[in-house]
Protein backbone atom coordinates (compact mmCIF):
# COMPACT_ATOMS: atom_id res chain seq x y z
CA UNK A 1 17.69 -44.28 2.76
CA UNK A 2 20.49 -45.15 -0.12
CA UNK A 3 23.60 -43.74 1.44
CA UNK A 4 26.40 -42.52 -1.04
CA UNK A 5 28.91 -44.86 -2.55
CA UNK A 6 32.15 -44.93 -0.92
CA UNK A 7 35.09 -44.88 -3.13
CA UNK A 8 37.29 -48.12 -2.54
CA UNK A 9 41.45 -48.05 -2.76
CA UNK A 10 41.77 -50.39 -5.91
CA UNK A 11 42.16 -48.69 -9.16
CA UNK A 12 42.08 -50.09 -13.14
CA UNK A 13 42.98 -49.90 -16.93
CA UNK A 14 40.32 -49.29 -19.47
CA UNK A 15 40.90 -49.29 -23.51
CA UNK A 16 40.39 -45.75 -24.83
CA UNK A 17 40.05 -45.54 -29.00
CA UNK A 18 41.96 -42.03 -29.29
CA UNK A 19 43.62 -40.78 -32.50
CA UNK A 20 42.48 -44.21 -34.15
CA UNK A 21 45.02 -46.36 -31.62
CA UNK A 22 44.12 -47.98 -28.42
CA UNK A 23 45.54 -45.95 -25.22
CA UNK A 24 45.44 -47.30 -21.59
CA UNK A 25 44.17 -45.25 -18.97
CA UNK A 26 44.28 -45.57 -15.31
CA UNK A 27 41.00 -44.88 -14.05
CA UNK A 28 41.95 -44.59 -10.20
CA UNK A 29 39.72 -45.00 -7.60
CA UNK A 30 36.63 -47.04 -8.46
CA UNK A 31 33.21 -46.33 -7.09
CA UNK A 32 31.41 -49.08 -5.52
CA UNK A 33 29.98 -50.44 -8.86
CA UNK A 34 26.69 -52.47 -7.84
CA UNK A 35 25.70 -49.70 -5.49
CA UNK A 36 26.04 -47.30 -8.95
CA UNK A 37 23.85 -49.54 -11.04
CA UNK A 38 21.03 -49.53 -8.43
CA UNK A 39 21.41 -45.94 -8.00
CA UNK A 40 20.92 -45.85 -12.22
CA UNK A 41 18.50 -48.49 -12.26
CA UNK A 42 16.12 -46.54 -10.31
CA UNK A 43 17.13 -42.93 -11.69
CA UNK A 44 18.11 -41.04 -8.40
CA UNK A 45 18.96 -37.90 -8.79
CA UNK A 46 20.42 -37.74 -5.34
CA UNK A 47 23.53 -38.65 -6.99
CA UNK A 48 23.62 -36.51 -9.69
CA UNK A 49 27.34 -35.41 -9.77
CA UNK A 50 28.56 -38.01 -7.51
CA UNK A 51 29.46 -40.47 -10.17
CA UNK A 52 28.93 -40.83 -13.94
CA UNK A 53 27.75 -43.61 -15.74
CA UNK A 54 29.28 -43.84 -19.11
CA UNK A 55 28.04 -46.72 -21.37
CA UNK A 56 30.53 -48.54 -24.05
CA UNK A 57 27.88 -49.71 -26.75
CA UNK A 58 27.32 -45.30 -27.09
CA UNK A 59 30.09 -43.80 -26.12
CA UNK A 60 28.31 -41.60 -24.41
CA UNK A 61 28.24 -40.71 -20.54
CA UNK A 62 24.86 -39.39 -18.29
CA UNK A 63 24.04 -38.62 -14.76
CA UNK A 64 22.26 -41.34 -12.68
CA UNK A 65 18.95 -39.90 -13.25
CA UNK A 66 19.11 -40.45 -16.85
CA UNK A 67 15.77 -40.54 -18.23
CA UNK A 68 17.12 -42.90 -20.91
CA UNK A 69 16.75 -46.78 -21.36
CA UNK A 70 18.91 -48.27 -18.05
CA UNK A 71 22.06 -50.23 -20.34
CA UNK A 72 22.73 -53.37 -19.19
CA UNK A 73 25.24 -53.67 -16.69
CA UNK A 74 27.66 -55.26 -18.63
CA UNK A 75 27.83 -51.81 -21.36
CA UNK A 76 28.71 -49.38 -18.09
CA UNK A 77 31.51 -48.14 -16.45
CA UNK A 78 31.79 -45.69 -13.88
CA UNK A 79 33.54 -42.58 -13.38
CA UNK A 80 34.16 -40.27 -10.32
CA UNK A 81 34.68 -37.07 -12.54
CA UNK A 82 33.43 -35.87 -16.03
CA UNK A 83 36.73 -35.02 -16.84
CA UNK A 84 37.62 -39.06 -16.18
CA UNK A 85 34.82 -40.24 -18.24
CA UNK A 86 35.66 -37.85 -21.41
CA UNK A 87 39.20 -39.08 -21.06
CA UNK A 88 38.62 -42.09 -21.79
CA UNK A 89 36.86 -41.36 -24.98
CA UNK A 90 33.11 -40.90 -23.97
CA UNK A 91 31.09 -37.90 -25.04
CA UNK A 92 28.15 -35.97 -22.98
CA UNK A 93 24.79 -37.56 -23.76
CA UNK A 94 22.88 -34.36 -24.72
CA UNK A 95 19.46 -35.68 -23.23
CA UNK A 96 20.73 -35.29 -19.40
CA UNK A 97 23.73 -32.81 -19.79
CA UNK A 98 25.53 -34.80 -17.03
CA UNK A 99 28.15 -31.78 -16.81
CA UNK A 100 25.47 -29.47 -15.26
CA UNK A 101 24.82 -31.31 -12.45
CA UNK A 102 25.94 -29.98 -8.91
CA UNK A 103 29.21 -30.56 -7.83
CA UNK A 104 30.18 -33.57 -5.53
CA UNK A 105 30.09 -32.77 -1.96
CA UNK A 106 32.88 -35.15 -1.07
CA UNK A 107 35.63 -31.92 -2.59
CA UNK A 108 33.86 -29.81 0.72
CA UNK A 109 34.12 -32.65 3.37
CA UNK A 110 37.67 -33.92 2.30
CA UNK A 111 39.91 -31.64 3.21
CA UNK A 112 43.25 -33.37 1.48
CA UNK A 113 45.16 -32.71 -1.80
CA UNK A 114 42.68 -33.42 -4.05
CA UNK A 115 39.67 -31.78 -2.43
CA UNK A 116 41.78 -28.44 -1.99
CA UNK A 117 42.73 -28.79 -5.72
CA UNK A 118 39.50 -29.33 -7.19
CA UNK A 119 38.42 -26.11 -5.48
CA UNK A 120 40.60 -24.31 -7.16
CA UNK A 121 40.07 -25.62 -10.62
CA UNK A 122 36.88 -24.57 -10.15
CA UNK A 123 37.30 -21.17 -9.48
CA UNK A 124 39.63 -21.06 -12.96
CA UNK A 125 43.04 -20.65 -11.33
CA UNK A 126 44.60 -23.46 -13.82
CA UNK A 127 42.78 -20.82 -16.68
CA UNK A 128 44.65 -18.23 -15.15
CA UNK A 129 47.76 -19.06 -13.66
CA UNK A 130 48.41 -22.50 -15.18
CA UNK A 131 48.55 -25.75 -13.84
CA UNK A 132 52.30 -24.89 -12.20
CA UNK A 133 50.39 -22.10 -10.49
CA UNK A 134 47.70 -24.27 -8.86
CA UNK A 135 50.67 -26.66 -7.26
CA UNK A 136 52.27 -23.67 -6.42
CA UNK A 137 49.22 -22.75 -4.44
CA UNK A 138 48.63 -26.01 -3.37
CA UNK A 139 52.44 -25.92 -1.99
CA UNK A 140 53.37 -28.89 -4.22
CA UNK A 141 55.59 -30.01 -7.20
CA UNK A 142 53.26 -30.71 -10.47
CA UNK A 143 53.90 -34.09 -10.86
CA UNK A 144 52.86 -34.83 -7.21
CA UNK A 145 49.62 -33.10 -7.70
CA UNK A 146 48.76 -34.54 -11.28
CA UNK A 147 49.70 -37.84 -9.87
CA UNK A 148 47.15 -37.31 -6.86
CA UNK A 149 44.48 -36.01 -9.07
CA UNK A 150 44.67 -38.92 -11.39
CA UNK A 151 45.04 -41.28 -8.56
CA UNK A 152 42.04 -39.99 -6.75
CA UNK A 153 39.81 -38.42 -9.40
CA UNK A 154 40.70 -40.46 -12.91
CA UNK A 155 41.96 -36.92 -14.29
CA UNK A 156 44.79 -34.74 -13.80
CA UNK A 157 44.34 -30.77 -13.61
CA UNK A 158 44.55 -29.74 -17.13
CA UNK A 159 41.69 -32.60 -18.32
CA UNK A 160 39.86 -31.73 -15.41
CA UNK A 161 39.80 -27.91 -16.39
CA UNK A 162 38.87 -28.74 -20.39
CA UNK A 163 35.89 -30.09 -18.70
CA UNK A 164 35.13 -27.80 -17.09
CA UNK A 165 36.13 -25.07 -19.57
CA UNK A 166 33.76 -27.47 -21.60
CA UNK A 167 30.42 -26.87 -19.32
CA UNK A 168 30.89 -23.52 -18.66
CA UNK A 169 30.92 -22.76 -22.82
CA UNK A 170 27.83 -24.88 -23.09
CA UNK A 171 26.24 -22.92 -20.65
CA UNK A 172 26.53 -19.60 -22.36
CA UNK A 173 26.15 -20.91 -25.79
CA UNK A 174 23.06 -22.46 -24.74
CA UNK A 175 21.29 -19.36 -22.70
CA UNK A 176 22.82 -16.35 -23.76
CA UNK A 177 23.37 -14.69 -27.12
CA UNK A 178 26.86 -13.97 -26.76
CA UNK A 179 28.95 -14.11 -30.06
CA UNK A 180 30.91 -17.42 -29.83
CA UNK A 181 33.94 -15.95 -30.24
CA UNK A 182 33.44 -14.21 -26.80
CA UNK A 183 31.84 -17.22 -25.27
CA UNK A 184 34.79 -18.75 -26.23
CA UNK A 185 37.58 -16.37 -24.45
CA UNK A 186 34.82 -16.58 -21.47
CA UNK A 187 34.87 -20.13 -20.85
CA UNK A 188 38.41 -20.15 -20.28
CA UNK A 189 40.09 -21.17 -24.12
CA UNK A 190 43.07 -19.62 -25.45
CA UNK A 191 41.53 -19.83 -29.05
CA UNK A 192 38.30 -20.37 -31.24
CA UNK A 193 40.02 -23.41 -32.80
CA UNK A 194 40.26 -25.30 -29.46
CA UNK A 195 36.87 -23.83 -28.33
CA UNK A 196 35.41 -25.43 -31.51
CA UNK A 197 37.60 -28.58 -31.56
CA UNK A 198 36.23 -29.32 -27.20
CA UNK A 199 32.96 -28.85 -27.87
CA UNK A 200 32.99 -31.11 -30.68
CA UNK A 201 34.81 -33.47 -28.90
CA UNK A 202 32.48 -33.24 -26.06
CA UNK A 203 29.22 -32.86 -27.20
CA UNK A 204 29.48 -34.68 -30.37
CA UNK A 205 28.19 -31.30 -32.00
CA UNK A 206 29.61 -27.88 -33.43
CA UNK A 207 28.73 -24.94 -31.21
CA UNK A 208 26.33 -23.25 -33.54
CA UNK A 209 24.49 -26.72 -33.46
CA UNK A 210 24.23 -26.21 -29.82
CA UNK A 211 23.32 -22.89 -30.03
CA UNK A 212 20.52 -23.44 -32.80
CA UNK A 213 18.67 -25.86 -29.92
CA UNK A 214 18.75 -22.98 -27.41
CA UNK A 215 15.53 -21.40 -26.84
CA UNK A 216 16.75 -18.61 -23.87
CA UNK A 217 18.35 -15.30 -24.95
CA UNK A 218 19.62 -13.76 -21.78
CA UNK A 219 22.68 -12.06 -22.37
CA UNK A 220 22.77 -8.23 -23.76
CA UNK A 221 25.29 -5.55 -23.53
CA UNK A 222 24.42 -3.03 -20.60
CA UNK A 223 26.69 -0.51 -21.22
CA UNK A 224 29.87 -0.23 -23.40
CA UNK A 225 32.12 -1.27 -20.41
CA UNK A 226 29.71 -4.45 -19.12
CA UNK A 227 27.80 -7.17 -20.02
CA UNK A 228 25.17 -8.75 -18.04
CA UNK A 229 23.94 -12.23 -18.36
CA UNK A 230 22.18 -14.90 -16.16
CA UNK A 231 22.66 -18.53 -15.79
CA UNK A 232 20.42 -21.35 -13.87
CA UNK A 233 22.50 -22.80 -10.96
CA UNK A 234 22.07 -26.17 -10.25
CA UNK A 235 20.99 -27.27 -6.89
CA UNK A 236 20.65 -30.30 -5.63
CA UNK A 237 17.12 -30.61 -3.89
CA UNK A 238 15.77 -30.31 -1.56
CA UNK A 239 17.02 -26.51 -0.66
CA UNK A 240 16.10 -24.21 1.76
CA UNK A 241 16.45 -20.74 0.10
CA UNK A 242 14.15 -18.93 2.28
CA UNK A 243 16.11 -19.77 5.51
CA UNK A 244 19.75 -18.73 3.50
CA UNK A 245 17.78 -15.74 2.22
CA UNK A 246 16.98 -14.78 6.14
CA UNK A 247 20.28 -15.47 6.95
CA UNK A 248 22.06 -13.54 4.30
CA UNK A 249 19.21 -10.97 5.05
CA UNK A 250 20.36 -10.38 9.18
CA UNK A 251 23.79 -9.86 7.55
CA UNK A 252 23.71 -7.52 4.47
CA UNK A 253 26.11 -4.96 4.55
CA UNK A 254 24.63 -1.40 2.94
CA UNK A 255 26.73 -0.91 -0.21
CA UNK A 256 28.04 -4.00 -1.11
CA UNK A 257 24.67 -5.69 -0.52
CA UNK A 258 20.74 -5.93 -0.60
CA UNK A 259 18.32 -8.44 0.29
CA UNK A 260 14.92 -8.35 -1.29
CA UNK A 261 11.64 -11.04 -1.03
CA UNK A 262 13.38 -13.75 -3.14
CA UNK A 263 16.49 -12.43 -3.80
CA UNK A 264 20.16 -11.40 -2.69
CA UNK A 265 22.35 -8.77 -4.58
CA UNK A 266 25.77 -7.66 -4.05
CA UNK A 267 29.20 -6.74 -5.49
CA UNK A 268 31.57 -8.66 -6.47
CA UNK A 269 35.66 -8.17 -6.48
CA UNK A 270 36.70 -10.90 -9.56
CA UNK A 271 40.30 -11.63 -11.02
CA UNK A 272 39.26 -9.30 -13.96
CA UNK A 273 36.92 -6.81 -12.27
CA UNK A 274 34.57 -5.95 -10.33
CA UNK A 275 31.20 -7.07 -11.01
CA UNK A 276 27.44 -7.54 -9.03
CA UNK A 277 25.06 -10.31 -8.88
CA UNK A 278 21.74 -10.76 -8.16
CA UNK A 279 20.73 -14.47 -6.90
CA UNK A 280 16.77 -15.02 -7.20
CA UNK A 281 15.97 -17.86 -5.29
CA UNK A 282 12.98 -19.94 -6.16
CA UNK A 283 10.79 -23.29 -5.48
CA UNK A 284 12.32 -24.20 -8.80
CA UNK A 285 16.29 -23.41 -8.48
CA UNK A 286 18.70 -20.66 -8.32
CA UNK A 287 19.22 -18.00 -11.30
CA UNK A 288 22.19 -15.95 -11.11
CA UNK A 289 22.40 -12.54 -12.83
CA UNK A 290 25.71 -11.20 -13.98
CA UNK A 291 26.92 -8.06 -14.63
CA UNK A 292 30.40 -7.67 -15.54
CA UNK A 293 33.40 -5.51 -16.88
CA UNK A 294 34.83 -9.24 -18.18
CA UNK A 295 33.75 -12.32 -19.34
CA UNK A 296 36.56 -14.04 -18.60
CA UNK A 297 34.81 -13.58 -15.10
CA UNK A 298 32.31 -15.70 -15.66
CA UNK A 299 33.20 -18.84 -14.25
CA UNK A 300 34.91 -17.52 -11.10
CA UNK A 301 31.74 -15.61 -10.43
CA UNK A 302 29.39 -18.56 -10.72
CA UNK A 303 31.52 -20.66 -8.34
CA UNK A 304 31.75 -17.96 -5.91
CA UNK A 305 27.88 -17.82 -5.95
CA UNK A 306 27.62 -21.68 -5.55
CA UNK A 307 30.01 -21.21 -2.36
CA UNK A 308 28.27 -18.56 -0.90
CA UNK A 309 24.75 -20.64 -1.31
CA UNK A 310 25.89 -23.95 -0.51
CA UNK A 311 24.77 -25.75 -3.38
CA UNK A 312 26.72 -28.30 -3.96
CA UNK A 313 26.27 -29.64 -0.42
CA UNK A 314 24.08 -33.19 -0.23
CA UNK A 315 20.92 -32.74 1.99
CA UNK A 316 20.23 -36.48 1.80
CA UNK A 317 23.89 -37.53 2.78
CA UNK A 318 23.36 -34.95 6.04
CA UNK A 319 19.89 -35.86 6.65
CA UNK A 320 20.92 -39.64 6.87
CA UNK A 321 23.99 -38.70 9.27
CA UNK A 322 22.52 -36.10 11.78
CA UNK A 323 18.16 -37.80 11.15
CA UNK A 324 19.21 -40.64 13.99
CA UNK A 325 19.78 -38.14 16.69
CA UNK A 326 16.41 -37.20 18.63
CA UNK A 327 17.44 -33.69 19.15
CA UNK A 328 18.21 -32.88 15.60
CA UNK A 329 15.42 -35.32 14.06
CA UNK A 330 12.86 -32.44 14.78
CA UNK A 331 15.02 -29.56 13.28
CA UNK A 332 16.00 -31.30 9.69
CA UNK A 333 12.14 -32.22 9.15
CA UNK A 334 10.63 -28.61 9.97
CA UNK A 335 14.16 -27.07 7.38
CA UNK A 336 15.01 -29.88 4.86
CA UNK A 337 17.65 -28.89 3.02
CA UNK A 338 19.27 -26.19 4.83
CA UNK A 339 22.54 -25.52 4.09
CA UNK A 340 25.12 -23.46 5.39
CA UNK A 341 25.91 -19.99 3.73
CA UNK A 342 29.39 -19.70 2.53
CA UNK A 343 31.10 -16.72 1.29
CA UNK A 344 32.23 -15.23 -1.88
CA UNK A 345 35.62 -13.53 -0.54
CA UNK A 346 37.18 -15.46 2.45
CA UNK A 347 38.76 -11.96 3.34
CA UNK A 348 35.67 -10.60 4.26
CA UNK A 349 34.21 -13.00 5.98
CA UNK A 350 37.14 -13.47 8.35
CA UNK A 351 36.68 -9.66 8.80
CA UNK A 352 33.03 -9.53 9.52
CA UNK A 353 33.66 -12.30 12.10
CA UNK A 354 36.20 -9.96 13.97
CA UNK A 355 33.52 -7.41 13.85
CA UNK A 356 31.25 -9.44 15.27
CA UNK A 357 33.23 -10.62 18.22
CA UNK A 358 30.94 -9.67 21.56
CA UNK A 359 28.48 -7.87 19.57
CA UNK A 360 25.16 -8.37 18.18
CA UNK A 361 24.75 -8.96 14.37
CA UNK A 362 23.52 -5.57 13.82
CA UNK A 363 26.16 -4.41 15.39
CA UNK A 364 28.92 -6.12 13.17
CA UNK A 365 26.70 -4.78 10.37
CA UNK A 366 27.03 -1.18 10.93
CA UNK A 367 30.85 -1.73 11.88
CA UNK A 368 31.31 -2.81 8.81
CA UNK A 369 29.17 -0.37 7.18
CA UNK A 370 31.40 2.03 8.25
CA UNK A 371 34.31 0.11 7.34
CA UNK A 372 32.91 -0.07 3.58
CA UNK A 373 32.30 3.72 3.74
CA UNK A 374 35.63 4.48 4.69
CA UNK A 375 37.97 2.51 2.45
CA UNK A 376 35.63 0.66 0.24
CA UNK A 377 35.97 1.14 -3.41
CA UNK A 378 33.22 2.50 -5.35
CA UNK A 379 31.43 0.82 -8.14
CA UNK A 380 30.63 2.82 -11.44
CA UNK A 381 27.92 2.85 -12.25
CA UNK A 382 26.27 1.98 -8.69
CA UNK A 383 23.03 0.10 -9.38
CA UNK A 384 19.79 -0.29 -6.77
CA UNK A 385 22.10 0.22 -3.77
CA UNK A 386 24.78 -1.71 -4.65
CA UNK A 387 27.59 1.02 -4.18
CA UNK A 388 31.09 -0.11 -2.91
CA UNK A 389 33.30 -3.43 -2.95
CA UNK A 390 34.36 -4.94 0.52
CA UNK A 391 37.53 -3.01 1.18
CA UNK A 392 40.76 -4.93 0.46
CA UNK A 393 43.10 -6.63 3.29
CA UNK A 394 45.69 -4.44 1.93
CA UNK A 395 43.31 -1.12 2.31
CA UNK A 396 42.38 -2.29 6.15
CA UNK A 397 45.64 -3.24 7.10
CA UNK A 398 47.06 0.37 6.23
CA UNK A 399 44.56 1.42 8.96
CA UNK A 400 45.41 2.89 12.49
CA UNK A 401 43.85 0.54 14.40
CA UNK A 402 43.81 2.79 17.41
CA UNK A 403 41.13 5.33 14.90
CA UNK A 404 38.47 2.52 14.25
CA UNK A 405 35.15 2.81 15.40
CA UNK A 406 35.68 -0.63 18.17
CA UNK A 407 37.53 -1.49 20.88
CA UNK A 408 41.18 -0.73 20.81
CA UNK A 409 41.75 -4.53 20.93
CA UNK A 410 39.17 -5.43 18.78
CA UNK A 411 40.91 -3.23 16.53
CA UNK A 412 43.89 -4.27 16.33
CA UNK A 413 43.28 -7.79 15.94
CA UNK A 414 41.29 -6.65 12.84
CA UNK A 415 44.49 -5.10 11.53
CA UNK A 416 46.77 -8.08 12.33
CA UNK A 417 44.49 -10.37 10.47
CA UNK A 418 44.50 -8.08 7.28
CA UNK A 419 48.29 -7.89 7.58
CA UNK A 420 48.78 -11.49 7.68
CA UNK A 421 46.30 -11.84 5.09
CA UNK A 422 47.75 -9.32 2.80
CA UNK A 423 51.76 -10.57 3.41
CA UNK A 424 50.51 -14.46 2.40
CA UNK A 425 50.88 -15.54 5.46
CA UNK A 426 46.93 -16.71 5.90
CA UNK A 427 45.42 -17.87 2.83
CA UNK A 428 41.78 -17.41 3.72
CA UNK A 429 40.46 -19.86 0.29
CA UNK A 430 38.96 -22.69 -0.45
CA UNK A 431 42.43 -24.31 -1.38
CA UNK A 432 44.16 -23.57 1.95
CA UNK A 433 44.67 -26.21 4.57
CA UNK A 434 41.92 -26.26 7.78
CA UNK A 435 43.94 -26.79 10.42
CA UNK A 436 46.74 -25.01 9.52
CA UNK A 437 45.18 -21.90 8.49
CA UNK A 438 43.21 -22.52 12.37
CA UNK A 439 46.84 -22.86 14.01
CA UNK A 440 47.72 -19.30 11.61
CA UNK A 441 44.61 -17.62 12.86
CA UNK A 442 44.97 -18.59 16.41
CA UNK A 443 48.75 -17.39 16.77
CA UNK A 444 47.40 -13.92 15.71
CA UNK A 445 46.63 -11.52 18.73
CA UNK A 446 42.48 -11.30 19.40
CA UNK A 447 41.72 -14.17 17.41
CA UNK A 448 40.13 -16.79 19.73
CA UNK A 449 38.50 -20.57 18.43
CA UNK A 450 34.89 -18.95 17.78
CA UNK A 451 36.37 -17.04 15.28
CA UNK A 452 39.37 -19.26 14.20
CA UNK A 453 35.82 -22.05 13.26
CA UNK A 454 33.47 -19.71 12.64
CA UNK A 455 35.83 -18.32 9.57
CA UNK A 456 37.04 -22.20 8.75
CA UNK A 457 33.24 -22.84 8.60
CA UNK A 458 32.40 -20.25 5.77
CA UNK A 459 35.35 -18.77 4.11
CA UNK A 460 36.97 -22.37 3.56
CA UNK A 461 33.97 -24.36 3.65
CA UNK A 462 34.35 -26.93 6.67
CA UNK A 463 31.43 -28.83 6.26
CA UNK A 464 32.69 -29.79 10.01
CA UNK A 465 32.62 -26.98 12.15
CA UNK A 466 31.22 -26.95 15.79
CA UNK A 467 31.05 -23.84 18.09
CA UNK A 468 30.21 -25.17 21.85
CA UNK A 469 30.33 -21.92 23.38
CA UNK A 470 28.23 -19.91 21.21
CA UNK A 471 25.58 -18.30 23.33
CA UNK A 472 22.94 -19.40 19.98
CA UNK A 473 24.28 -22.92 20.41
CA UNK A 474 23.87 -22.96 24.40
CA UNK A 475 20.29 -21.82 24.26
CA UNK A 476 18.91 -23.93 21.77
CA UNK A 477 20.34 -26.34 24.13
CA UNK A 478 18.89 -25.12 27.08
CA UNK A 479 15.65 -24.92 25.21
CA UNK A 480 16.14 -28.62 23.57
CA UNK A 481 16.47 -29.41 28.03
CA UNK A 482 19.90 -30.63 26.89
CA UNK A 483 22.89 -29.41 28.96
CA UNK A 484 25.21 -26.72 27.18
CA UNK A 485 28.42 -27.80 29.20
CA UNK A 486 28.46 -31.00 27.33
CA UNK A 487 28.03 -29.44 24.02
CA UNK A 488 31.32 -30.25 22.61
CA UNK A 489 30.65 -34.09 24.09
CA UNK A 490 27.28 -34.01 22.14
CA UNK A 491 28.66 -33.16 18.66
CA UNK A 492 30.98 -35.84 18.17
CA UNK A 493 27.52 -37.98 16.81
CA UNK A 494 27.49 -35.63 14.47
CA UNK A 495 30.39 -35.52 12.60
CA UNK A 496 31.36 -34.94 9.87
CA UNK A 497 28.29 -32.75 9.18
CA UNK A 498 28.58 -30.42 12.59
CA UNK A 499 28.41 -27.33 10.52
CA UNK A 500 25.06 -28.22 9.39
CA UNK A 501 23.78 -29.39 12.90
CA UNK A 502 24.90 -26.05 14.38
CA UNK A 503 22.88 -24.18 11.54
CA UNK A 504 19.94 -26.10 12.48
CA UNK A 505 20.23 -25.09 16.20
CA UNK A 506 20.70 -21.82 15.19
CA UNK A 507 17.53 -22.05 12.80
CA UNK A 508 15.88 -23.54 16.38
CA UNK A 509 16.24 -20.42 18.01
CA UNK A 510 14.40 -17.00 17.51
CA UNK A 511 18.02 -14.71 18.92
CA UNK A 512 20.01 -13.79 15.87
CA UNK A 513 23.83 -15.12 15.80
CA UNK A 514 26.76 -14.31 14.46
């Protein structure tokens, strides 16, 4: 099996034509280059958002799996971002759409600078709060994190947002019906006239152009105060849906969400609104149904969904890593492609994990039931079940912890964690730092290391998470005639996917966990 390029600590200069005069560009870190040909030569989509391959006789950049004529080696470069590639000068071949290609996994397994940033860029923060707001979050300077970005990625935040300002306006030209003035203010651009001037740049082709190649009218106006639309997510294959679906499924909280054959719906607490989804999983990808109060929403929403299913995770990168071990050889050939479920609000999964703390998963369930009942906000008009949002940190922290339907203990720690939440002092995101948001979680009273992983695991995506004293872990163990005391021992093959090895022993096992 072809393992992913590596990225190697040399960087170059490439000649950009840009405003008729020759600019040089650093391209930082290079991907190994003969490993990218072979991976183009013999079109594998496996690496379909890993790298780009942008040719110099076109001027145009693809995926790998470009069904095009292969270019001769000599014509190609190769770029670690499509933000890098459209830098310097080449434009989106409209054949393979390279910009809708899963993310790269590498942003979920590195857990420096420019992982954490890219994160945020793609939720839309830079769209939001600018790019000083992003190295505010990040807790640097601006010129320190544009000098990182560029280093490690070939693009520094605001080129790396245009793109992808740039794929999510494609995306709605091409499948909904939305006028393109609103597609425009959707996507993230301050104006029609750079709308119009990015897409052009990018696609070689005006937006009605784009639009007049679209076959798929899904967007409509539901009401005067929403719109709803839906989008294809890609995934890259092979994905288990029906084991995230069962997952999600042991977990749905009434009110904020429902589980069908196929499909997951809930609501959704955005930067603009509230808003609900439905995700219909099938053998053929992921569609994702919006409906929302704004579409500037839009691309925070569609992120959050990716989180929460894990699709831009590599199943052939963790198949290749965990496949030589004979315990877990078994488990990835009866679930290929199983991923492991993330979260669309890192607040309420670090909640439903104190909930769950010495209780069964139905119990956490109708704790937090309750919970939503109590302080969660309703959602006009409530659709198909889909009633409340997940209450706020602020709303549980203003709780009397000594009045909640748990432990006294249990309670409080639940309260703590909401404080510390709501004052800053945890940042519970995909942006945040692992370990020191673990050291933050720990200090508070009641939270213990299950918890402390289990939330590092879905809320900030640690594709590296390991929970030896799980009772799920220790009896898939037991059952595998391994011994659980050595559990901890035993992972350390595993890294850096251990989050997906405990999944599979969880899948192992018929006893629901946490």
């Amino acid at each position: 099996m072809q393992p992913v390029p590596t990225l190697v600590s040399d960087s170059r200069e490439i000649l950009s034509v840009r405003s008729g005069r020759m600019v040089a560009m650093r391209t930082g870190p290079i991907i190994d280059d003969e490993r990218c040909y072979r991976a183009v030569a013999s079109r594998d989509r496996r690496f379909d958002g890993v790298f780009y391959t942008a040719v110099r006789t076109t001027g145009i950049y693809c995926r790998p799996s470009c069904p095009a004529i292969t270019p001769r080696r000599a014509n190609v470069e190769f770029y670690q971002s499509a933000a890098a590639a459209q830098l310097a000068g080449f434009r989106a071949c409209r054949r393979c759409l390279p910009d809708a290609t899963p993310g790269s996994p590498e942003w979920d397994v590195r857990a420096d600078l420019a992982g954490r940033a890219m994160r945020l860029i793609n939720d839309g923060v830079v769209e939001r709060e600018g790019v000083s707001g992003l190295a505010r979050r990040i807790g640097y300077t601006t010129r320190h994190l544009n000098r990182v970005l560029v280093e490690h990625v070939g693009a520094g935040p605001l080129a790396l947002a245009r793109a992808r300002r740039a794929q999510g306006a494609r995306v709605l030209i091409e499948t909904t019906s939305l006028p393109l003035a609103d597609v425009a203010f959707a996507a993230g651009f301050s104006s029609v006239r750079q709308f119009n001037q990015t897409i052009q740049e990018v696609y070689a082709c005006a937006p009605r152009a784009l639009r007049a190649k679209a076959t798929q009218r899904s967007a409509h106006g539901a009401d005067a105060a929403s719109v709803e639309l839906t989008i294809r997510l890609a995934v890259r294959e092979p994905f288990d849906g029906a084991s995230m679906l069962g997952f999600l499924a042991a977990r749905a909280v009434p009110g904020v969400e429902v589980v069908e054959p196929g499909r997951y719906r809930r609501t959704l607490r955005l930067p603009h609104g509230p808003a609900s989804v439905t995700l219909s999983v099938g053998s053929d990808g992921v569609l994702c149904a919006l409906r929302l109060r704004d579409l500037r929403d839009v691309p925070a929403a569609v992120e959050r969904c990716r989180r929460l299913l894990d699709l831009d995770a590599d199943p052939e990168a963790v198949a290749e890593g965990l496949g030589g071990d004979p315990l877990l050889a078994p488990l990835l050939r009866a679930r290929p492609g199983l991923r492991v479920p993330g979260h669309v609000d890192g607040t309420e999964v670090a909640v439903r994990a104190v909930l769950g703390q010495q209780v069964s998963v139905a119990g956490a369930r109708t704790l937090a039931a309750r919970l939503v009942q109590q302080v969660g906000e309703p959602v006009h008009p409530a659709t198909d079940g889909l009633t409340r949002l997940f209450p706020t940190a602020q709303a549980l922290a203003a709780l009397d912890p000594d009045q909640l339907p748990m432990p006294r203990a249990r309670g409080r720690a639940l309260v703590a964690l909401c404080t510390a939440v709501a004052d800053g002092s945890v940042v519970l995101d995909r942006s945040a730092d692992r370990s020191e948001v673990r050291a933050r979680l720990l200090a508070l009273p009641g939270i213990g290391p299950w918890t402390a992983d289990y939330i590092a695991m879905r809320a900030l995506g640690d594709p590296d998470v390991f929970l030896p004293t799980d009772v799920g872990v220790r009896h898939a163990l037991r059952r595998a005639g391994r011994d659980s005391a050595g559990a901890h021992r035993l992972s350390d093959a595993w890294r850096p996917w251990r989050s997906y090895a405990l999944m599979h022993l969880w899948s192992s096992v018929t006893e629901e966990t946490t």
